[in-house]
C-alpha atoms as a PDB file:
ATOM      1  CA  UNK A   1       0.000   0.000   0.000  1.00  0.00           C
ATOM      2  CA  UNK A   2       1.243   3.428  -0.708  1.00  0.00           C
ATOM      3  CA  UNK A   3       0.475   7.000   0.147  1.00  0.00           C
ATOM      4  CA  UNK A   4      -1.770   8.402  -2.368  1.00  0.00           C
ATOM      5  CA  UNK A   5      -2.249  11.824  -3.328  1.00  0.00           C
ATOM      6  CA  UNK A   6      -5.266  12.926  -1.419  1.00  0.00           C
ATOM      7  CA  UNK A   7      -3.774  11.404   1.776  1.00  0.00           C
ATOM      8  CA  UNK A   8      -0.670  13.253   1.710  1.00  0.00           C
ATOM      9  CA  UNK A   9      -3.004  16.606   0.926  1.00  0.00           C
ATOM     10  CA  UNK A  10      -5.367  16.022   4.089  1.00  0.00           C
ATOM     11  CA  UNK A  11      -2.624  15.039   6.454  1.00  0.00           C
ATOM     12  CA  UNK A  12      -1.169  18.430   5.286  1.00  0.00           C
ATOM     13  CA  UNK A  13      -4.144  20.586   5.729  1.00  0.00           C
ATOM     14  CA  UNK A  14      -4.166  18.877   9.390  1.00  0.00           C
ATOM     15  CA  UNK A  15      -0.745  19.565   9.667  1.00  0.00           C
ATOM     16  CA  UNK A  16      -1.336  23.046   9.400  1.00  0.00           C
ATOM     17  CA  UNK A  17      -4.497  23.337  11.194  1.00  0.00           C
ATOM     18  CA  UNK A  18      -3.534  21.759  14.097  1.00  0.00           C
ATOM     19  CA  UNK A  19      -0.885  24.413  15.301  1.00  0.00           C
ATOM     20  CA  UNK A  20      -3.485  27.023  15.140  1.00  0.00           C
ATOM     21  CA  UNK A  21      -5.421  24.930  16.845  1.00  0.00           C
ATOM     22  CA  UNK A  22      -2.974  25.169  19.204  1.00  0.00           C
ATOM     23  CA  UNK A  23      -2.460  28.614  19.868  1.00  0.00           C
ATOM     24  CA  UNK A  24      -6.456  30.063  19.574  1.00  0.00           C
ATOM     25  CA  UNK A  25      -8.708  27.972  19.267  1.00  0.00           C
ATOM     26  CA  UNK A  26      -7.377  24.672  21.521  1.00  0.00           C
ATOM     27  CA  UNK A  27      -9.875  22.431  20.542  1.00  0.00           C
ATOM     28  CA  UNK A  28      -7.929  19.336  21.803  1.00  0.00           C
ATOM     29  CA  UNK A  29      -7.958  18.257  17.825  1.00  0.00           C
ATOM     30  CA  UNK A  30      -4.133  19.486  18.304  1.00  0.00           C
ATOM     31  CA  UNK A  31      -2.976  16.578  20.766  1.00  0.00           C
ATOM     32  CA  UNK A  32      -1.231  13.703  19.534  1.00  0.00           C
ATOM     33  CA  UNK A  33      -3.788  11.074  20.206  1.00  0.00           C
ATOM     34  CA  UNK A  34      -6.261  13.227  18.179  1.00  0.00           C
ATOM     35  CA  UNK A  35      -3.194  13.501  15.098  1.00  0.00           C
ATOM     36  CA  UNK A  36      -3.267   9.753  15.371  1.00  0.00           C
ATOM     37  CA  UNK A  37      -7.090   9.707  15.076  1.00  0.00           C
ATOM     38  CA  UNK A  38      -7.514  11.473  12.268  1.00  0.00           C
ATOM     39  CA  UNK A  39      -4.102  10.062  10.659  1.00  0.00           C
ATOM     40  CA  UNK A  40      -5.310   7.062  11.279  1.00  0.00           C
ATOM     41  CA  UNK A  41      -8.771   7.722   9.535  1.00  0.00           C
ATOM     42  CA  UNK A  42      -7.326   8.853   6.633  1.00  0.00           C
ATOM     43  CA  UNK A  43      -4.918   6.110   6.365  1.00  0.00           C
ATOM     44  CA  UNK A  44      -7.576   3.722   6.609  1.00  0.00           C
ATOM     45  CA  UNK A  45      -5.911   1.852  10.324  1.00  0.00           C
ATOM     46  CA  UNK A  46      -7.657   3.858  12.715  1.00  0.00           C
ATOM     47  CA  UNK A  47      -6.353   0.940  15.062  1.00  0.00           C
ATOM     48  CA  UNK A  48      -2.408   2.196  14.109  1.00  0.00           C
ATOM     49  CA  UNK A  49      -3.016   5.756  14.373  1.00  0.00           C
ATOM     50  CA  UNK A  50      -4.425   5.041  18.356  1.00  0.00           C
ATOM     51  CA  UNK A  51      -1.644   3.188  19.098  1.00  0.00           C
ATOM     52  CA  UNK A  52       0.744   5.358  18.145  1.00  0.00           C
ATOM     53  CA  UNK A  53      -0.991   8.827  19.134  1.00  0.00           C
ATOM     54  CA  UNK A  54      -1.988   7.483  22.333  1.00  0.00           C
ATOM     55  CA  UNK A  55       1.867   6.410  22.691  1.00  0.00           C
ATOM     56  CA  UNK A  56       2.843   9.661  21.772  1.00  0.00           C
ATOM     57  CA  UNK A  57       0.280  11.251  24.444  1.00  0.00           C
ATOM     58  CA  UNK A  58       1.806   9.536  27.130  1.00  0.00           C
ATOM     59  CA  UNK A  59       5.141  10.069  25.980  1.00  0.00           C
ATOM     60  CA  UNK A  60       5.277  14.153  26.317  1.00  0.00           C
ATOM     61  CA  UNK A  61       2.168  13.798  29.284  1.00  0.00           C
ATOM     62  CA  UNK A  62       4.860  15.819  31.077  1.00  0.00           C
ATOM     63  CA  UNK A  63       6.840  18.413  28.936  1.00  0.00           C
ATOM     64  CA  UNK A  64       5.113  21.652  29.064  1.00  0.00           C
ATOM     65  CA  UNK A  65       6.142  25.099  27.026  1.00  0.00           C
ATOM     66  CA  UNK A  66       6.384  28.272  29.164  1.00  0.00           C
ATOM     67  CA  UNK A  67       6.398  31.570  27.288  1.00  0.00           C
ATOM     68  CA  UNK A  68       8.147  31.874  24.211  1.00  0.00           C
ATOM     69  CA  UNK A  69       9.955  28.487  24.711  1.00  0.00           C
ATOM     70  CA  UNK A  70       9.316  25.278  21.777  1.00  0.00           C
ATOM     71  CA  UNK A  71       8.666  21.722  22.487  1.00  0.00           C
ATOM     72  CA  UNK A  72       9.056  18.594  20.332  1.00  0.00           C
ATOM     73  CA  UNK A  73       6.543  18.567  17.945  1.00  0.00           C
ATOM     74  CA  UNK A  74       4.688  15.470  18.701  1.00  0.00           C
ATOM     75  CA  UNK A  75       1.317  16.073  16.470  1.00  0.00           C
ATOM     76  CA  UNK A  76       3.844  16.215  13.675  1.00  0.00           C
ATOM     77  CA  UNK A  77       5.660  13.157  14.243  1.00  0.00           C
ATOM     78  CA  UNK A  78       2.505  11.595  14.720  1.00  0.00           C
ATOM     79  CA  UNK A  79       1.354  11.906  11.806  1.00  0.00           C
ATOM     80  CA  UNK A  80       4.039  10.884   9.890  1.00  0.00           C
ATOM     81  CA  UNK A  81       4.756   7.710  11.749  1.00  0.00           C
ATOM     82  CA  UNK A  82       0.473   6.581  11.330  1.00  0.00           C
ATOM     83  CA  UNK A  83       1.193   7.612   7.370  1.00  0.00           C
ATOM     84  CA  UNK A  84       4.238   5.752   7.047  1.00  0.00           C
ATOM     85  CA  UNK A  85       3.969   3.015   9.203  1.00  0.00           C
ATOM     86  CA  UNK A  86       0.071   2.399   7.806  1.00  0.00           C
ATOM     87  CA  UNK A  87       1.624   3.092   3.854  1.00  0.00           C
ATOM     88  CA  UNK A  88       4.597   0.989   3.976  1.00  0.00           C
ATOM     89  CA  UNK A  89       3.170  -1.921   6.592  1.00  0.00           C
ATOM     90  CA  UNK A  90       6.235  -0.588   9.491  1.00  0.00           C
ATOM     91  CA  UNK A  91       5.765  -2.089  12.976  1.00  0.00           C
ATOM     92  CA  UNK A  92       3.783   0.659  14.949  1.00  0.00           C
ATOM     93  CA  UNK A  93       6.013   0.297  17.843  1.00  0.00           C
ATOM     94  CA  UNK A  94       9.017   0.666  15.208  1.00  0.00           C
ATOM     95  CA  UNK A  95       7.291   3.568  13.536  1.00  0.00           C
ATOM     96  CA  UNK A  96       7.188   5.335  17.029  1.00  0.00           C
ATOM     97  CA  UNK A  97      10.926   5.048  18.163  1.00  0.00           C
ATOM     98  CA  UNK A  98      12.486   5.497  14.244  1.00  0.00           C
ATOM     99  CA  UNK A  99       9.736   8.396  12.912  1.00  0.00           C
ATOM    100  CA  UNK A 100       7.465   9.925  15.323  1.00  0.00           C
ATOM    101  CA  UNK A 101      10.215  10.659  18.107  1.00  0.00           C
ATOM    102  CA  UNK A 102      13.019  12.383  15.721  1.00  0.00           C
ATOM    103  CA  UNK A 103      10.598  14.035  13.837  1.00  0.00           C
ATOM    104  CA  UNK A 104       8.949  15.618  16.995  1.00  0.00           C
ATOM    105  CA  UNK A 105      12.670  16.494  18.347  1.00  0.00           C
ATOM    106  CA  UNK A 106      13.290  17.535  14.780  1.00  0.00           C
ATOM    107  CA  UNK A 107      10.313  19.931  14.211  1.00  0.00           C
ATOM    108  CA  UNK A 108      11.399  22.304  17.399  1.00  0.00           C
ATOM    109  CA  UNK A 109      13.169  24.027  14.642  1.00  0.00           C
ATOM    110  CA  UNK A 110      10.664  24.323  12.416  1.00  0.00           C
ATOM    111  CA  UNK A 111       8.935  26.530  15.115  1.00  0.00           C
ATOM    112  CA  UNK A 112      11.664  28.435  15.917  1.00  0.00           C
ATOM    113  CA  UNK A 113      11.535  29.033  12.620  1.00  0.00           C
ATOM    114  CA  UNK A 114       7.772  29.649  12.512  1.00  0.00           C
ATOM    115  CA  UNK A 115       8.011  32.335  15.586  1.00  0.00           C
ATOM    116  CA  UNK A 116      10.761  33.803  13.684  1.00  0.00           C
ATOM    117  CA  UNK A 117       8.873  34.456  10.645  1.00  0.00           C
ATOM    118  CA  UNK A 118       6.556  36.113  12.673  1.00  0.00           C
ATOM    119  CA  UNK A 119       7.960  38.765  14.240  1.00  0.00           C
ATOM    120  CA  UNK A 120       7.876  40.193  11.194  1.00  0.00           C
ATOM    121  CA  UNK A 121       3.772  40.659  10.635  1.00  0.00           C
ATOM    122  CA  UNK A 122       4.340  41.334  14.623  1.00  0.00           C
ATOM    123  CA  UNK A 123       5.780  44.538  13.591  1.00  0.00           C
ATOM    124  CA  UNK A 124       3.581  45.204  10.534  1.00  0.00           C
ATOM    125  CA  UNK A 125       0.931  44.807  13.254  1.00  0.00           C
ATOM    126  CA  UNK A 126       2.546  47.164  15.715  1.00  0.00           C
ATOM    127  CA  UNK A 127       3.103  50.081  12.719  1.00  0.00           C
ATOM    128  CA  UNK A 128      -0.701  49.841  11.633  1.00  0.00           C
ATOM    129  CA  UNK A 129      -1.729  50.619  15.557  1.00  0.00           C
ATOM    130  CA  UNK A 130       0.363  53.704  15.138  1.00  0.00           C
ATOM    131  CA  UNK A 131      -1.953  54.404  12.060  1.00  0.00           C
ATOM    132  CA  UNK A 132      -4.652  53.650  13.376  1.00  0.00           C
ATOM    133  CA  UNK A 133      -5.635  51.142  10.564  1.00  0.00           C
ATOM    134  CA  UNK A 134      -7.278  48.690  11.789  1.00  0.00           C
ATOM    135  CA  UNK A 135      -8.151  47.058   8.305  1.00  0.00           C
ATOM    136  CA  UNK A 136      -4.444  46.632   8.097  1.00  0.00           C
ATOM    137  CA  UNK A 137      -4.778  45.017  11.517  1.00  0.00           C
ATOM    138  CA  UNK A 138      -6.456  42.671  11.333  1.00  0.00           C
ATOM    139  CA  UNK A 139      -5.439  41.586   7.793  1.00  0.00           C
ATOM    140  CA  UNK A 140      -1.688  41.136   9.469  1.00  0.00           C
ATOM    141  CA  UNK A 141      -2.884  39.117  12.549  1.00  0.00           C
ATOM    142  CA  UNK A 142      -4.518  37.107   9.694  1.00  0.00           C
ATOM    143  CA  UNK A 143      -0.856  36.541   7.622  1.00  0.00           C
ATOM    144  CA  UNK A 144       0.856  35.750  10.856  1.00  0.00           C
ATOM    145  CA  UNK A 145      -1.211  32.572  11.179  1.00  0.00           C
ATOM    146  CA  UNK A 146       0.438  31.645   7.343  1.00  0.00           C
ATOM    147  CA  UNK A 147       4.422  30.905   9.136  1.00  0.00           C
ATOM    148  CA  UNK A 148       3.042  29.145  12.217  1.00  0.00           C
ATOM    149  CA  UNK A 149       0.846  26.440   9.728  1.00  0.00           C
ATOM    150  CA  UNK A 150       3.726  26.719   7.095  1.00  0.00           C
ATOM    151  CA  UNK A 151       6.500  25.312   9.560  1.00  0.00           C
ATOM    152  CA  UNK A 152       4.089  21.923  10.090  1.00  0.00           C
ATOM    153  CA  UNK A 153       2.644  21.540   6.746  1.00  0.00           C
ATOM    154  CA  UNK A 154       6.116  22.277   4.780  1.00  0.00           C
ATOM    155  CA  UNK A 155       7.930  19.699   6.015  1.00  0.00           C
ATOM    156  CA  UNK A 156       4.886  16.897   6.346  1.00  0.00           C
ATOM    157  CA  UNK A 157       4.282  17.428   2.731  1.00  0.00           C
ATOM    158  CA  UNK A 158       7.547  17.135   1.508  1.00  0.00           C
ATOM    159  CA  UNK A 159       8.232  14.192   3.831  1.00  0.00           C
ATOM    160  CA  UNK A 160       5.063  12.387   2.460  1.00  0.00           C
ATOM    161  CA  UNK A 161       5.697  13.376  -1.101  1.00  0.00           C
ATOM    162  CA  UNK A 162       9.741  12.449  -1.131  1.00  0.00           C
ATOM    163  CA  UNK A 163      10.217  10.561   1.746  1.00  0.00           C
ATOM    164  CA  UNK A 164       8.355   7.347   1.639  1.00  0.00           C
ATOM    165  CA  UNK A 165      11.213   5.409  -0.353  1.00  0.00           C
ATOM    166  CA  UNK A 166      13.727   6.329   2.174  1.00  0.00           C
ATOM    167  CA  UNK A 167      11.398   4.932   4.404  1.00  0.00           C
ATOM    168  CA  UNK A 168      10.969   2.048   3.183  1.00  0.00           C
ATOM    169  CA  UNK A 169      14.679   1.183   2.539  1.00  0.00           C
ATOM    170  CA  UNK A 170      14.989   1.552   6.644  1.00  0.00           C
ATOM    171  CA  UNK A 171      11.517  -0.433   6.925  1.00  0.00           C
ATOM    172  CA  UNK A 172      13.380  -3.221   4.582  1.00  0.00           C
ATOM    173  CA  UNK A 173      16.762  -2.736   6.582  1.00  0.00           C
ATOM    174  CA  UNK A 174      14.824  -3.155  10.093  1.00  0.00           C
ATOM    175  CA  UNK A 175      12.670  -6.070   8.260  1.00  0.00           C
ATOM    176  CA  UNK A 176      15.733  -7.787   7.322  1.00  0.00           C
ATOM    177  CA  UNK A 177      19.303  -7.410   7.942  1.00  0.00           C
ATOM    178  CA  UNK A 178      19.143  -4.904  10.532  1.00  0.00           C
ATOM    179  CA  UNK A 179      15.802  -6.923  12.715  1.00  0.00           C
ATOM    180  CA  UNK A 180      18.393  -6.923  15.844  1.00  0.00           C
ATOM    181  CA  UNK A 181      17.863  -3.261  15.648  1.00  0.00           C
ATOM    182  CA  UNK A 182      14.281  -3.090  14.560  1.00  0.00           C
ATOM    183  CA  UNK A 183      13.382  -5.315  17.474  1.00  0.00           C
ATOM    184  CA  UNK A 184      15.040  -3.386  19.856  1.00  0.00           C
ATOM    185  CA  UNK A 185      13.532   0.347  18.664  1.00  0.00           C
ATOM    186  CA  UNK A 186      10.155  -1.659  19.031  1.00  0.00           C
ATOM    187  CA  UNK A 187      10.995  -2.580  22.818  1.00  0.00           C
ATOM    188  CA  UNK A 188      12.172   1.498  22.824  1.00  0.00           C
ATOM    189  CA  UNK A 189       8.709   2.848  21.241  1.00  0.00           C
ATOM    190  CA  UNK A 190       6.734   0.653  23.848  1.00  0.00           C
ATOM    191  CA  UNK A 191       8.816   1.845  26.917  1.00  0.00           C
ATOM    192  CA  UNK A 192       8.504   5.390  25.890  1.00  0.00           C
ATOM    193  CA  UNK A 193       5.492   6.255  27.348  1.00  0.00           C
ATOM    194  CA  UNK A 194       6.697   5.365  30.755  1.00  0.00           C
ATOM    195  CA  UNK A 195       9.217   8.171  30.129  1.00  0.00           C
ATOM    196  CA  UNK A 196       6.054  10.378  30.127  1.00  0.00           C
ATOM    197  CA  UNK A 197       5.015   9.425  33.040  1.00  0.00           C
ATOM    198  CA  UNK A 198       7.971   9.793  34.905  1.00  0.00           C
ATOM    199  CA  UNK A 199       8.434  13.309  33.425  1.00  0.00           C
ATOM    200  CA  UNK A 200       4.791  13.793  35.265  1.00  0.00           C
ATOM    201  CA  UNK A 201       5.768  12.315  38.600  1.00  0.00           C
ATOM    202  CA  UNK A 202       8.889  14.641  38.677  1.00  0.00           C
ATOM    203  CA  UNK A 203       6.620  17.650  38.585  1.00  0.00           C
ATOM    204  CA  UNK A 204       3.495  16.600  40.422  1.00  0.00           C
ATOM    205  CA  UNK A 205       3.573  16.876  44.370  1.00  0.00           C
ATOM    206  CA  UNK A 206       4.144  12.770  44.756  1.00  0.00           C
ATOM    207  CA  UNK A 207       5.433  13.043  48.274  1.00  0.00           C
ATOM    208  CA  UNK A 208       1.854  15.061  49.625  1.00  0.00           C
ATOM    209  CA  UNK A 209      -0.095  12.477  47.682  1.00  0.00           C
ATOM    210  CA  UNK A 210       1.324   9.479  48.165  1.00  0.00           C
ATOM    211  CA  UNK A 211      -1.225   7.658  49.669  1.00  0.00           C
ATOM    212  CA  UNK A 212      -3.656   8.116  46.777  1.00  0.00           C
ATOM    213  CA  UNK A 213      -0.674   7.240  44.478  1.00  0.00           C
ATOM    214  CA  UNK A 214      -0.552   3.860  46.315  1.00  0.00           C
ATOM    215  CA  UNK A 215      -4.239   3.359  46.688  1.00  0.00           C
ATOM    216  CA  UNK A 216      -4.258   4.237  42.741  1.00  0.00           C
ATOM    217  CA  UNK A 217      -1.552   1.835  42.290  1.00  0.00           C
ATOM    218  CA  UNK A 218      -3.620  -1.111  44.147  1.00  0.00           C
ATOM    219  CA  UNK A 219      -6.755  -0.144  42.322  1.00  0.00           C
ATOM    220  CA  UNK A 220      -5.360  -0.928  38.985  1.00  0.00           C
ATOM    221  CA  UNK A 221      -3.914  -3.938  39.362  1.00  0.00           C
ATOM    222  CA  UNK A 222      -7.164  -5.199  41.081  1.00  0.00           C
ATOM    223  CA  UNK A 223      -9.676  -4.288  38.669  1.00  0.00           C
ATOM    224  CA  UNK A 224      -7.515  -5.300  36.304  1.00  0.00           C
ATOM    225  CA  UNK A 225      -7.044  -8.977  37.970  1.00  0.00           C
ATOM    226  CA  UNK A 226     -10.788  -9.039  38.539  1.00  0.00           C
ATOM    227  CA  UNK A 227     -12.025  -7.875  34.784  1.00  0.00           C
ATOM    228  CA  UNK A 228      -9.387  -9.906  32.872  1.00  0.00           C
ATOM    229  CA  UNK A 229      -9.934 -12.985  34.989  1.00  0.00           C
ATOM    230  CA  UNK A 230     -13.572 -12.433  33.942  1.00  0.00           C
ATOM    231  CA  UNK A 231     -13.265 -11.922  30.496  1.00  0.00           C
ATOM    232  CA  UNK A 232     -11.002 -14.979  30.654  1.00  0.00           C
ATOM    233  CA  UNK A 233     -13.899 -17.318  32.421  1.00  0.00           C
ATOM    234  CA  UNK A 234     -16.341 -15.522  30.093  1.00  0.00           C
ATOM    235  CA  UNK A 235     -14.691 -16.560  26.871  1.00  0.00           C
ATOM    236  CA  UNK A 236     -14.075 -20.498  28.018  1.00  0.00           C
ATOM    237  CA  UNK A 237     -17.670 -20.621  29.113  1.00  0.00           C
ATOM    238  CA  UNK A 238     -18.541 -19.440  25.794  1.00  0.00           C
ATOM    239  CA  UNK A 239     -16.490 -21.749  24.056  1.00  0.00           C
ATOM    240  CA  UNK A 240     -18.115 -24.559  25.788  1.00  0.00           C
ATOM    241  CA  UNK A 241     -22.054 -23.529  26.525  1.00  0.00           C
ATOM    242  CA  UNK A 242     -23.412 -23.732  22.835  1.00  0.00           C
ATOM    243  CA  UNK A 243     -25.058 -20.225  22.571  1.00  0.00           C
ATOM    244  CA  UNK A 244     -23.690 -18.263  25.334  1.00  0.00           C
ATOM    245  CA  UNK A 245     -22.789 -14.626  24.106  1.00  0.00           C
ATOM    246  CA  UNK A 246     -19.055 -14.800  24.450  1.00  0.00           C
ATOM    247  CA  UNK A 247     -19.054 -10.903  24.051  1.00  0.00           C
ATOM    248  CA  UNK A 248     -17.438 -10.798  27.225  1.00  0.00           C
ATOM    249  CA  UNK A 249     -15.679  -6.922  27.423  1.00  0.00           C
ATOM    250  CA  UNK A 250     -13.094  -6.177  29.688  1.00  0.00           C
ATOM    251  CA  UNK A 251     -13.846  -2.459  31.204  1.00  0.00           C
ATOM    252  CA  UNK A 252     -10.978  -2.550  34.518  1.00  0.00           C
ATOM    253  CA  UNK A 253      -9.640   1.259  32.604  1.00  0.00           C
ATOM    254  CA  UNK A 254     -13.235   2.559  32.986  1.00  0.00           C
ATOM    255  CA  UNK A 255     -13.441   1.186  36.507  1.00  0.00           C
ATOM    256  CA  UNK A 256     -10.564   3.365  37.613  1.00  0.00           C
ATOM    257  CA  UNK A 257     -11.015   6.199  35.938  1.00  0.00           C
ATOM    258  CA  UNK A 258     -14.269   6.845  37.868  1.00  0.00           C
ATOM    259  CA  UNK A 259     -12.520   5.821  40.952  1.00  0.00           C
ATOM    260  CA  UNK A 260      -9.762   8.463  39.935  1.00  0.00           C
ATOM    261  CA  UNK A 261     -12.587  11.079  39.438  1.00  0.00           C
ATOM    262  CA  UNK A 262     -14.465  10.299  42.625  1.00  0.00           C
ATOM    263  CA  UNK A 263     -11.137  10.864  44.522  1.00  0.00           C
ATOM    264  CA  UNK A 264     -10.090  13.896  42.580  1.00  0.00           C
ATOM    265  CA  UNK A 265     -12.887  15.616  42.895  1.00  0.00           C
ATOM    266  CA  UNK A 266     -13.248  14.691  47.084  1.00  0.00           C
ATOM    267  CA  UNK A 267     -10.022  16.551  47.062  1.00  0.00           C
ATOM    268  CA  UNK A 268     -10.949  19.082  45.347  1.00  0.00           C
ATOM    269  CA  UNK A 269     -13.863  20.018  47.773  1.00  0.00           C
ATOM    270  CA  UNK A 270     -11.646  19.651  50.622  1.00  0.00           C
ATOM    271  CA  UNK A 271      -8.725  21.848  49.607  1.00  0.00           C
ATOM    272  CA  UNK A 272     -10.324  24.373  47.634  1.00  0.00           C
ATOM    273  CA  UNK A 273     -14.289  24.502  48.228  1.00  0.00           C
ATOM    274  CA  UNK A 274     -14.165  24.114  51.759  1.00  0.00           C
ATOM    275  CA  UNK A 275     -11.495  27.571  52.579  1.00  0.00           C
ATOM    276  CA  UNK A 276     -13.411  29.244  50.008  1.00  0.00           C
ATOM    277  CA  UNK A 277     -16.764  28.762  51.858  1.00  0.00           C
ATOM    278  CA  UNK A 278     -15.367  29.599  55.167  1.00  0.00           C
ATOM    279  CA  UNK A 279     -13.496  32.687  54.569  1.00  0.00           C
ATOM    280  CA  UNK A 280     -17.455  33.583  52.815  1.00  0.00           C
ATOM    281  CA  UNK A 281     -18.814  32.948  55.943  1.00  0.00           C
ATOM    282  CA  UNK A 282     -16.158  34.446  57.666  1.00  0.00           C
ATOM    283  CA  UNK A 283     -16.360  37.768  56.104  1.00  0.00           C
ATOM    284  CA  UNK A 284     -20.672  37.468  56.027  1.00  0.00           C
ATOM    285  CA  UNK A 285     -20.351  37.044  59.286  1.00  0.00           C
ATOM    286  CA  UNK A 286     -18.165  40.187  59.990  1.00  0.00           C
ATOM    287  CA  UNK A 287     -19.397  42.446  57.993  1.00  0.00           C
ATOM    288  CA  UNK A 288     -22.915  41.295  56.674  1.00  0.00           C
ATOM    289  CA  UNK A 289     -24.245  41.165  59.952  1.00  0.00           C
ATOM    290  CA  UNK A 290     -26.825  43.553  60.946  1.00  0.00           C
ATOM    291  CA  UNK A 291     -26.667  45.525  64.433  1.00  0.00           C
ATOM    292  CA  UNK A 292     -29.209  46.376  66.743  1.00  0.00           C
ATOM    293  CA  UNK A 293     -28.178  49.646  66.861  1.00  0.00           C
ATOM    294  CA  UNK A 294     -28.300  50.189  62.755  1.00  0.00           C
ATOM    295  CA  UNK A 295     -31.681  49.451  62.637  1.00  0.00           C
END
């Protein structure tokens, strides 16, 4: 299967959108899982594009940008591992460690690049306020967006359009001669996300919370015990009982999540809600309060 022509020219549109999405409108259609979603869809693998967007959520879960400052680009490397690893029939787990990973570290110069460019409709911008045109405003806020969704869609479409048979002379290498290697940038794409989540840990407050980081802990691996070993029963039953629905889902994920939200939101109401409300009643009670002698 290749890449055809249409493919490479939605993945670019996305490409560009998706920064802009970014910086207005944040729809959440900029986050890697979503650039796998929607790779994936156009691909035709939704399955591959999950896999790896989700991989490449959890792998930046805890790298942030803080002012004027790039990150990796991880929507962008996205998409080109889904396309490439969906065109060319590479290993998702290979596609994530050899593609989407450089790429992201590669694109943090593409928006250097991007913010560069800008500056200069920045000052276009700031000359038409001394003008007092605001036609000429507007129409420059407008041209700035044209650098920020030229430094992602540039190089996607040109990696798309020339890049897919050096791809797949790596995807042959990694196949063949090379499969030590191959295997072991598989073993690297599937570890990566942990990297994420240690990335997280190092900034969350871990050492205040860690009872609910154990209890979290314990949670998981129950529910997941309980719901696999289910599914597991479930399916042999099924395979025995002649017309017993083996549909037999395993929801442990779902389970915790609503345990997660339960807990997060009990400790929300204790540590914000609750000094809130008494600092309102506090203050009512000082200077709300009606005396005899005012009435």
């Amino acid at each position: 299967m290749t890449i055809a022509w249409w493919q490479i020219i939605l993945l670019t549109l996305y490409a560009a959108y998706q920064i802009l999405d970014e910086l207005t409108v944040y729809s959440t259609l900029s986050q890697p899982v979503f650039a796998g979603l929607i790779a994936g869809l156009i691909m035709g693998d939704m399955t591959t594009g999950l896999i790896i967007g989700g991989s490449m959520q959890l792998t930046i879960l805890g790298v942030g940008t803080f002012g004027g400052s790039s990150r990796i680009d991880a929507n962008s490397g996205t998409v080109l591992a889904t396309a490439f690893s969906v065109g060319l029939g590479m290993n998702p787990e290979q596609a994530i460690a050899a593609i989407a990973v450089p790429v992201a570290g590669l694109m943090i110069q593409m928006d250097i690049l991007g913010r560069f460019a800008n500056t200069f409709f920045a000052h276009r911008v700031d000359a038409k306020i001394e003008a007092m045109d605001y036609k000429g405003i507007e129409r420059n806020f407008l041209m700035g967006s044209l650098s920020w969704s030229l430094s992602r869609a540039l190089p996607v479409f040109l990696a798309l359009s020339f890049g897919g048979g050096f791809v797949n002379t790596i995807v042959g290498f990694l196949n063949g001669d090379l499969k030590w290697l191959g295997d072991g940038l598989s073993v690297a794409g599937a570890v990566l996300p942990a990297v994420g989540f240690a990335i997280l840990l190092r900034y969350l407050p871990v050492k205040k919370h860690a009872p609910y980081l154990i209890l979290g802990f314990v949670i998981t691996a129950l529910l997941t015990t309980v719901f696999g070993n289910i599914q597991r029963i479930g399916g042999s039953v099924a395979g025995v009982v002649e017309g017993l629905n083996a549909n037999f889902t395993a929801m442990p994920m779902l389970g915790i999540a609503l345990i997660g939200f339960a807990l997060a939101f009990n400790e929300y109401k204790r540590s914000v809600e609750a000094p809130i409300n008494s600092s309102y009643n506090a203050s009512g009670s000082e200077e709300g309060e009606i005396e005899d002698d005012e009435i």
